[in-house]
Protein backbone atom coordinates (compact mmCIF):
# COMPACT_ATOMS: atom_id res chain seq x y z
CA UNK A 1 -25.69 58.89 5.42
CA UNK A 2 -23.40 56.50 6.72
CA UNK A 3 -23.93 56.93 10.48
CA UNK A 4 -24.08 54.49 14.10
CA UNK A 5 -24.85 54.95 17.48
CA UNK A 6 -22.20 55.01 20.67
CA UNK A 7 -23.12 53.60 23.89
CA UNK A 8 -24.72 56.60 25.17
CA UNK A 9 -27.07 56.89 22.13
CA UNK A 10 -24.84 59.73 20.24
CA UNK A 11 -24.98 59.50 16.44
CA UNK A 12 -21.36 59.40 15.25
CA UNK A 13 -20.80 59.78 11.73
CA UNK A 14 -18.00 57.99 9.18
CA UNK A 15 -16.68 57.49 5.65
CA UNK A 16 -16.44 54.48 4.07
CA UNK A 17 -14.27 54.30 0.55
CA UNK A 18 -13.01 51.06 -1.29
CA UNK A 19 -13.54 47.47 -1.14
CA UNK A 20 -10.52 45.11 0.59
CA UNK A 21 -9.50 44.41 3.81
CA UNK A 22 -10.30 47.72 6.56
CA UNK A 23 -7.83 50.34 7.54
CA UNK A 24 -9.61 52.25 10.31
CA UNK A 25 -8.68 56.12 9.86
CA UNK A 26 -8.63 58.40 13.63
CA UNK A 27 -7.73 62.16 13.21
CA UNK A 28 -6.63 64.57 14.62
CA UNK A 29 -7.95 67.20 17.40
CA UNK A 30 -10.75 69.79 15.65
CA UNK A 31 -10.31 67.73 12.56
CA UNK A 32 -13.00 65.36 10.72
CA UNK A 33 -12.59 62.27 8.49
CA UNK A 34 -12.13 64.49 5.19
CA UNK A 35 -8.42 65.27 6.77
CA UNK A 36 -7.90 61.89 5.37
CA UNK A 37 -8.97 62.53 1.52
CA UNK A 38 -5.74 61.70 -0.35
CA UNK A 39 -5.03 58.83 2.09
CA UNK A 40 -8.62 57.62 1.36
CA UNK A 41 -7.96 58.33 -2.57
CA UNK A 42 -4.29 56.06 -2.64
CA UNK A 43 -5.30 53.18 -0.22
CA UNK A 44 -8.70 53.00 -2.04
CA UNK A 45 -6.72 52.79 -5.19
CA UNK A 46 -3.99 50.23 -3.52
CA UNK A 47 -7.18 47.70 -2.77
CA UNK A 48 -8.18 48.69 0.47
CA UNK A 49 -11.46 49.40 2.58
CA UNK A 50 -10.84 53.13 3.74
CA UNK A 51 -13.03 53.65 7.16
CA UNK A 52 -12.82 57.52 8.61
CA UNK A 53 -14.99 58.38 12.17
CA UNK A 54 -15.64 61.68 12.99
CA UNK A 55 -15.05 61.48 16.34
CA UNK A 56 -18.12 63.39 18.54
CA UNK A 57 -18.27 66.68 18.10
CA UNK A 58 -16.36 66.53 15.35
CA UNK A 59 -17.59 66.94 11.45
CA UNK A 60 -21.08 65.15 10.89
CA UNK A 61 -21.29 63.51 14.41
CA UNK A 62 -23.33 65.04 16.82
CA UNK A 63 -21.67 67.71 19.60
CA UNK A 64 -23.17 66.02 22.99
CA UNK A 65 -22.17 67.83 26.12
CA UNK A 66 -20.26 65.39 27.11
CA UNK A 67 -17.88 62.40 25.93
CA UNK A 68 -14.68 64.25 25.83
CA UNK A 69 -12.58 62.21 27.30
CA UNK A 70 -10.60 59.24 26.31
CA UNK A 71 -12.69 56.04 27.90
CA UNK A 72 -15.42 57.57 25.85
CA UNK A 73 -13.63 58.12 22.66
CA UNK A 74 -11.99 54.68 22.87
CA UNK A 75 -15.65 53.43 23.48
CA UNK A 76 -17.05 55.41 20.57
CA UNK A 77 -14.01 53.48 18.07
CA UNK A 78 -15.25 50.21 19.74
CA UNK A 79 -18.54 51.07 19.00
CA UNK A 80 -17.88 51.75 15.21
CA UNK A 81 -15.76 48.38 14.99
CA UNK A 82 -18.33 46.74 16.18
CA UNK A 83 -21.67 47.69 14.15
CA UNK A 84 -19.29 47.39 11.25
CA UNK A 85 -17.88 44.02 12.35
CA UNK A 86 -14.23 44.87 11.19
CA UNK A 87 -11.43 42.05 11.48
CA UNK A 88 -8.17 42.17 10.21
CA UNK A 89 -8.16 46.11 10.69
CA UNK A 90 -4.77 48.54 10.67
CA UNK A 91 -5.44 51.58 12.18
CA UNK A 92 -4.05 54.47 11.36
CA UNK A 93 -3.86 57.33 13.47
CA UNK A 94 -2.67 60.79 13.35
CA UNK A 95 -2.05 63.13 16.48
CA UNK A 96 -4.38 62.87 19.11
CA UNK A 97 -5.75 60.33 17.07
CA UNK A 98 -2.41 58.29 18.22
CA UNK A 99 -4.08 58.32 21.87
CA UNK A 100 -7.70 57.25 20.80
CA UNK A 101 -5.91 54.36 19.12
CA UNK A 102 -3.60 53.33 22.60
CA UNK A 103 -6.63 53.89 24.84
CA UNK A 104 -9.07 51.74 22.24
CA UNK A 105 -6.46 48.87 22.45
CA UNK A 106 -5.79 49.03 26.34
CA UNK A 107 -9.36 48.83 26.51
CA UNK A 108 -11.22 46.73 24.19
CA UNK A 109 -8.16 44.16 23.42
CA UNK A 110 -6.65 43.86 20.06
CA UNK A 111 -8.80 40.70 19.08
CA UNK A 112 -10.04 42.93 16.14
CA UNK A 113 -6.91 44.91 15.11
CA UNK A 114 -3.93 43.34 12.73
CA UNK A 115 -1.26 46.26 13.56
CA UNK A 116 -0.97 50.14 13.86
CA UNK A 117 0.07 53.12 12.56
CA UNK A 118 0.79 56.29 14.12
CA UNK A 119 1.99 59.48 12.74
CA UNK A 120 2.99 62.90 14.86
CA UNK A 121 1.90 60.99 17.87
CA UNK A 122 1.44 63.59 21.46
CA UNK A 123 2.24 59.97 23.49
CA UNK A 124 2.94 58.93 26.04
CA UNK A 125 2.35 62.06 28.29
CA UNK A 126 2.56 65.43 27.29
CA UNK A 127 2.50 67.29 30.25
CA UNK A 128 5.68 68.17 32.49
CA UNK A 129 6.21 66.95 36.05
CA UNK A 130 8.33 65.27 38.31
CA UNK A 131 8.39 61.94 36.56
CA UNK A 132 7.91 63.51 33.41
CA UNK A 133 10.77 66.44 32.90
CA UNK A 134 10.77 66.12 28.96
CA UNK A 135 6.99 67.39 28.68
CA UNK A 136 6.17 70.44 28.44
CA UNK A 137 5.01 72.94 30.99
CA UNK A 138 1.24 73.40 31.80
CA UNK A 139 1.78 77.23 31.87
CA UNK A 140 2.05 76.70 28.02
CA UNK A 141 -1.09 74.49 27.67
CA UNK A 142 -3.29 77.48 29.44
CA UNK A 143 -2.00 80.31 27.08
CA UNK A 144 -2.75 78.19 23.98
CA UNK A 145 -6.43 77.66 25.76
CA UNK A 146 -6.62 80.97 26.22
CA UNK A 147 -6.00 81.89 22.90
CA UNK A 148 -8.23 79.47 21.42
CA UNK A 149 -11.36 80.81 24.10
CA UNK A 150 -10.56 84.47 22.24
CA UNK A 151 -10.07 83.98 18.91
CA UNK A 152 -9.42 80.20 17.36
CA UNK A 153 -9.69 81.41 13.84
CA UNK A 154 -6.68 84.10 14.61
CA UNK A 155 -4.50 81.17 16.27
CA UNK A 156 -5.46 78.85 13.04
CA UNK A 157 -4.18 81.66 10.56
CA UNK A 158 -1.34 82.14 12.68
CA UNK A 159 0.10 78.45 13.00
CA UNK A 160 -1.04 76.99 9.69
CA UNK A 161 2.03 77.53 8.27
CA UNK A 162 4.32 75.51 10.67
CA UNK A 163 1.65 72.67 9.87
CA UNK A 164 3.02 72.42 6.26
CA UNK A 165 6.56 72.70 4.68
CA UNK A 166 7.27 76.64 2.54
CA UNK A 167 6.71 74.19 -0.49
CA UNK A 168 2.96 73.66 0.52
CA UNK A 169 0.21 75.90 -2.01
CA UNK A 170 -1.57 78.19 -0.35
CA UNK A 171 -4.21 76.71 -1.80
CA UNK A 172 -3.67 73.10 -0.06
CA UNK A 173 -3.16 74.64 3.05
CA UNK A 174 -6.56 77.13 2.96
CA UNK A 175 -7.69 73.84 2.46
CA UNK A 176 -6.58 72.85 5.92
CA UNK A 177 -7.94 75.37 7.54
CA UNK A 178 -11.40 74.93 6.42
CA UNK A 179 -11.37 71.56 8.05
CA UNK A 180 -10.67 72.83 11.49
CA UNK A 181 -14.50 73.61 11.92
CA UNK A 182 -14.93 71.84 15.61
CA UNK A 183 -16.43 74.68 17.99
CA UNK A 184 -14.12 76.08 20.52
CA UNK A 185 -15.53 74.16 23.45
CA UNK A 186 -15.56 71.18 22.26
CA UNK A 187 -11.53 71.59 21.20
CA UNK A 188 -10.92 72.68 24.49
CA UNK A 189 -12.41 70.27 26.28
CA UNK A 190 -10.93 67.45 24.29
CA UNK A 191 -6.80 69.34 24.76
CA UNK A 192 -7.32 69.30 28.80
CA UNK A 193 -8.10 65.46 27.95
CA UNK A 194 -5.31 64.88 25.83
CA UNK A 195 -2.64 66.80 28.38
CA UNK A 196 -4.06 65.50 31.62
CA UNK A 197 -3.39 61.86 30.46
CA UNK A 198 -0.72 59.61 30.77
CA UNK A 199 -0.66 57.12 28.42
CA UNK A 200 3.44 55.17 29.43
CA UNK A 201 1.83 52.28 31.16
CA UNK A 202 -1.12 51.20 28.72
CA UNK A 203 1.76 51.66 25.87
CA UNK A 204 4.13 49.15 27.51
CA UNK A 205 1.50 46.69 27.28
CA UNK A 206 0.67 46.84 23.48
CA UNK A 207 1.87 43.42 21.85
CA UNK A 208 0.97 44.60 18.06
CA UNK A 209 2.99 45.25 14.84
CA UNK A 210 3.53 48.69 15.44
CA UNK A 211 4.90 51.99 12.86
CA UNK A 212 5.32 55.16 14.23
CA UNK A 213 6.44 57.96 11.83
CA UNK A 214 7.35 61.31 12.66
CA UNK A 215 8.66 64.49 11.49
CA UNK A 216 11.89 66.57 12.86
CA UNK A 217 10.59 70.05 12.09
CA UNK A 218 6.70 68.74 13.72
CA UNK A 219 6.53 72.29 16.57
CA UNK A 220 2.89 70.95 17.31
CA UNK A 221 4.08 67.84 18.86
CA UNK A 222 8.07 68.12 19.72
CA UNK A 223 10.06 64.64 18.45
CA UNK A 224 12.15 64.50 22.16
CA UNK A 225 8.91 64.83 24.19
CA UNK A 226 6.30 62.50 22.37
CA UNK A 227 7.66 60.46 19.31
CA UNK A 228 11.32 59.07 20.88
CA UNK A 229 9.68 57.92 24.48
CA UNK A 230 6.57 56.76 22.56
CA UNK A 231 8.99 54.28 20.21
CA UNK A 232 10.82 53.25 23.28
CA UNK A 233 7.63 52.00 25.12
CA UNK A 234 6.03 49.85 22.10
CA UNK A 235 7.55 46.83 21.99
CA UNK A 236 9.10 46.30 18.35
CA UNK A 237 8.13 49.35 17.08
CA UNK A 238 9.92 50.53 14.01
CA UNK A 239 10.31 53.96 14.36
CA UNK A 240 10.82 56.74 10.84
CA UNK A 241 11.95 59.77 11.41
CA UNK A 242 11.34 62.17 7.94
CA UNK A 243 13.68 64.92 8.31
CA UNK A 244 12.30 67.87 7.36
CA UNK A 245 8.68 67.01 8.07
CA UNK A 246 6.26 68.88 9.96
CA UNK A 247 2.89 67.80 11.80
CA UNK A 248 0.81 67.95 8.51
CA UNK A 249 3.40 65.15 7.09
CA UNK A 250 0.39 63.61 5.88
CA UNK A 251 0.42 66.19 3.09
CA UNK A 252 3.99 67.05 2.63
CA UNK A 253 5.52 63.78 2.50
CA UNK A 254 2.15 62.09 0.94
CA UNK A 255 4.59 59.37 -1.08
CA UNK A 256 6.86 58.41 0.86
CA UNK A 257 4.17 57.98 3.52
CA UNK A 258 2.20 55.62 1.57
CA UNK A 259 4.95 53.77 0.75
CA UNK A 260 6.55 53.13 4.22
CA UNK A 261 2.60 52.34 5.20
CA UNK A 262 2.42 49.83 2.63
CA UNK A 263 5.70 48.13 2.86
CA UNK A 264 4.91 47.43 6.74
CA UNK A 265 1.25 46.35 6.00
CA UNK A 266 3.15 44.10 4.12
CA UNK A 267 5.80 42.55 6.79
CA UNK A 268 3.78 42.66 9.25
């Protein structure tokens, strides 16, 4: 079992596929490395090292009581970097996964990383205030955590479909659902994070080959309040927009993905 240790002594778990230079997988909330399998299966393929962590409490890592905030989680990445002495790495993030990855470089330097990825981002700051009017309203935030604190499997059947395109099997997207296994508290925990943060300062100071990709039809994380300010803070970041695309674009738009991925591994 393929596992290390953070710097609080947790055992984090990750996946390690293919033989090349290291792309350095972060998913998103309640999800574990397998989100990642047909990414892992193409790359792989394409002559790449495929590295997934399952971020704490998430998948084969351990579920400490604590950890769940962003320090820790860029810490955790650091940690995994590290043991594995990776150089030369693109990461490529999805979701809250986006964050892990800002926080990481804001924190540990990018002496290790070659460029980024980052698809359905929820930078720079999702939450609504008075310097922040495109967010979106805290009121919003609590009903969702209230939901989740009553019945999470009910609020997984109920948006699953939004996550995918009417195209989608039913069968790829049961398949979804089964990886959103992450106990309740732990998801909770880890969304008051992720909305509490602001992320527009740390952003401005990335210096990094930089592709962020998002959809137009993503309702998980709205373009206008996290993908458009996002591309406007990263210097020289080219910024796709797939029309049609939703927050699961990893799995609806799975070629045109990899392509755009690979053409800017390969200019940058």
């Amino acid at each position: 079992m393929s596992t290390f240790f953070a710097n609080d002594g947790t055992p984090l778990f990750y996946r390690d596929w293919g033989q090349g230079k290291p792309m350095l997988f972060l998913a998103s909330l309640g999800m574990g490395s397998q989100m990642w399998d047909y990414q892992f299966a193409a790359f792989a393929d394409a002559g790449w090292r495929c590295i997934g962590l399952d971020r704490r409490g998430h998948g084969r890592s351990d579920q400490p009581r604590h950890g769940y905030d962003f320090d820790a989680l860029a810490d955790d990445i650091a940690a995994l970097i590290t043991s594995l002495d990776l150089t030369d790495v693109t990461v490529i993030a999805h979701s809250m996964g986006c964050a892990e990855a800002i926080r990481y470089l804001s924190r540990h330097g990018k002496t290790r990383v070659a460029r980024v990825v980052l698809l359905a981002p929820i930078t720079p700051k999702l939450l609504q205030d008075h310097d922040n009017p495109g967010g979106l309203p805290r009121a919003g935030f609590q009903v969702l955590w209230d939901q989740w604190q009553r019945d999470y499997p009910k609020w997984i059947a109920d948006n699953l479909s939004p996550f995918f395109i009417p195209e989608t099997s039913a069968a790829m997207m049961e398949w979804g659902a089964r990886q959103l296994t992450v106990p309740v508290p732990v998801v909770v925990a880890l969304s008051r994070a992720m909305v509490n943060e602001d992320f527009r300062a740390e952003m401005r100071e990335i210096d990094l080959p930089c592709l962020l990709i998002h959809g137009d039809r993503d309702r998980s994380a709205p373009l206008e309040a996290t993908a458009k300010p996002s591309a406007e803070l990263l210097r020289g970041c080219r910024f796709l927009v797939y029309p049609g695309a939703p927050h699961g674009l990893m799995y609806t738009h799975t070629d045109r993905l990899h392509a755009d991925i690979l053409e800017f591994i390969q200019e940058s």
